[in-house]
Protein backbone atom coordinates (compact mmCIF):
# COMPACT_ATOMS: atom_id res chain seq x y z
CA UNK A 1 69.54 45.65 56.75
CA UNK A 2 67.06 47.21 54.62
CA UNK A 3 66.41 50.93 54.91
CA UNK A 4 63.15 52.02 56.48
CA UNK A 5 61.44 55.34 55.88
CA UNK A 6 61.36 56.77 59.54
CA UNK A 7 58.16 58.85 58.40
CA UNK A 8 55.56 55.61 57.46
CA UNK A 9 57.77 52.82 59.64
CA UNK A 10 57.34 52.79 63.46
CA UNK A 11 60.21 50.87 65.24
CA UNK A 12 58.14 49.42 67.89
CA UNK A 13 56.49 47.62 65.27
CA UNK A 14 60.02 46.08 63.25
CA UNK A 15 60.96 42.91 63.81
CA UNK A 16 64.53 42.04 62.72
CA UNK A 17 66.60 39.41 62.67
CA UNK A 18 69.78 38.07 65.46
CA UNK A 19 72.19 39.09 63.06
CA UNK A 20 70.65 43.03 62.10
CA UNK A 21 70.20 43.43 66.23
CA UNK A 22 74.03 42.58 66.81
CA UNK A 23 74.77 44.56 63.94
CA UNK A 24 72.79 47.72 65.65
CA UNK A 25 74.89 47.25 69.00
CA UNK A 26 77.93 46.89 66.77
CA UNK A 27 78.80 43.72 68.27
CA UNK A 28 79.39 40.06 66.41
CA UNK A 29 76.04 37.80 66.65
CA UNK A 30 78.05 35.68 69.17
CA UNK A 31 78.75 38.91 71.39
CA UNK A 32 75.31 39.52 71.01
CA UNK A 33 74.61 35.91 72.54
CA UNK A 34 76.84 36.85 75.21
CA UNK A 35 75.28 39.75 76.25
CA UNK A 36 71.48 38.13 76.03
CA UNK A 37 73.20 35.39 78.47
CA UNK A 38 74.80 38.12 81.14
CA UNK A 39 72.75 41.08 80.72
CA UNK A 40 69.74 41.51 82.04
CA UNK A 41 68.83 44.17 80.43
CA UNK A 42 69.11 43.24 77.29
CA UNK A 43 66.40 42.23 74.88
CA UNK A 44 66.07 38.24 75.22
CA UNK A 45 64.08 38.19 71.54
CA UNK A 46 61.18 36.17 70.80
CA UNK A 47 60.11 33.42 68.12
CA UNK A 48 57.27 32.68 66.43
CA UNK A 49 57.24 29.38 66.57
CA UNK A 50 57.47 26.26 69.22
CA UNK A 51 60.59 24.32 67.61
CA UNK A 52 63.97 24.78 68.97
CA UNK A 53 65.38 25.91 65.95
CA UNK A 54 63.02 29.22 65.03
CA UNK A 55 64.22 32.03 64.29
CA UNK A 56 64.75 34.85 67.32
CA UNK A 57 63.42 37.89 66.41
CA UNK A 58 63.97 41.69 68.46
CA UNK A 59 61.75 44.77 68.72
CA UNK A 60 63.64 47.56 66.70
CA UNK A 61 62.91 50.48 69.12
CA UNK A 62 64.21 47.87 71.97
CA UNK A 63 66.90 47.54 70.08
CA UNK A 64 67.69 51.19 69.93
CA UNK A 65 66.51 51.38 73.34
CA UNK A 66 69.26 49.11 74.56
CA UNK A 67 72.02 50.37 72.40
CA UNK A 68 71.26 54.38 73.97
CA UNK A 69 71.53 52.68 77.41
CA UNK A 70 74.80 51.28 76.43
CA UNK A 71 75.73 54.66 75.33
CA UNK A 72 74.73 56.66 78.41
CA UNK A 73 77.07 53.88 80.64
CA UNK A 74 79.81 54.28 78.50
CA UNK A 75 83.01 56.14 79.56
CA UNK A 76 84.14 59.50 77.10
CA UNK A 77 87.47 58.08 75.47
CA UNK A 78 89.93 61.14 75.74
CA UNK A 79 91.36 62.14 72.12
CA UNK A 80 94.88 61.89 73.47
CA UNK A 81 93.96 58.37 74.71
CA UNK A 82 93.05 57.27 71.47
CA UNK A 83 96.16 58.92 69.89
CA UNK A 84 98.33 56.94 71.65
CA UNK A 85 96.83 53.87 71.09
């Protein structure tokens, strides 16, 4: 993904790509599919065009948006856990 200057670029006005969005959640695009299909919460995309085949596009911010959601459900992972794993 291309680096943005946070000071001039306003995420709720980035579009990016299926593949930069999974890459955000940390997830592979077809996880990412996954989770458009059984979460309702998160960000379904958009095209800009009528064909079947256009490109989906996502908000950045609802990107980040999702992905701090994600965060704040998650579960601490204890040190020792991780240790023993």
């Amino acid at each position: 993904m291309n680096s943005l200057n946070p000071d001039i670029v306003n995420p709720a006005y980035v579009q990016i790509g299926k593949k930069e969005a999974a890459a955000i959640l940390g997830v592979s695009v077809s996880k990412f599919d996954q989770m458009r299909k059984e979460d309702p919460e998160c960000p379904k995309g958009f095209t800009r065009g009528d064909q079947h085949n256009s490109p989906l596009f996502f908000r950045l911010s609802d990107m980040y948006t999702y992905s701090e959601a994600l965060m704040q459900q998650s579960v601490p992972v204890d040190q020792a856990d991780v240790a023993n794993k």
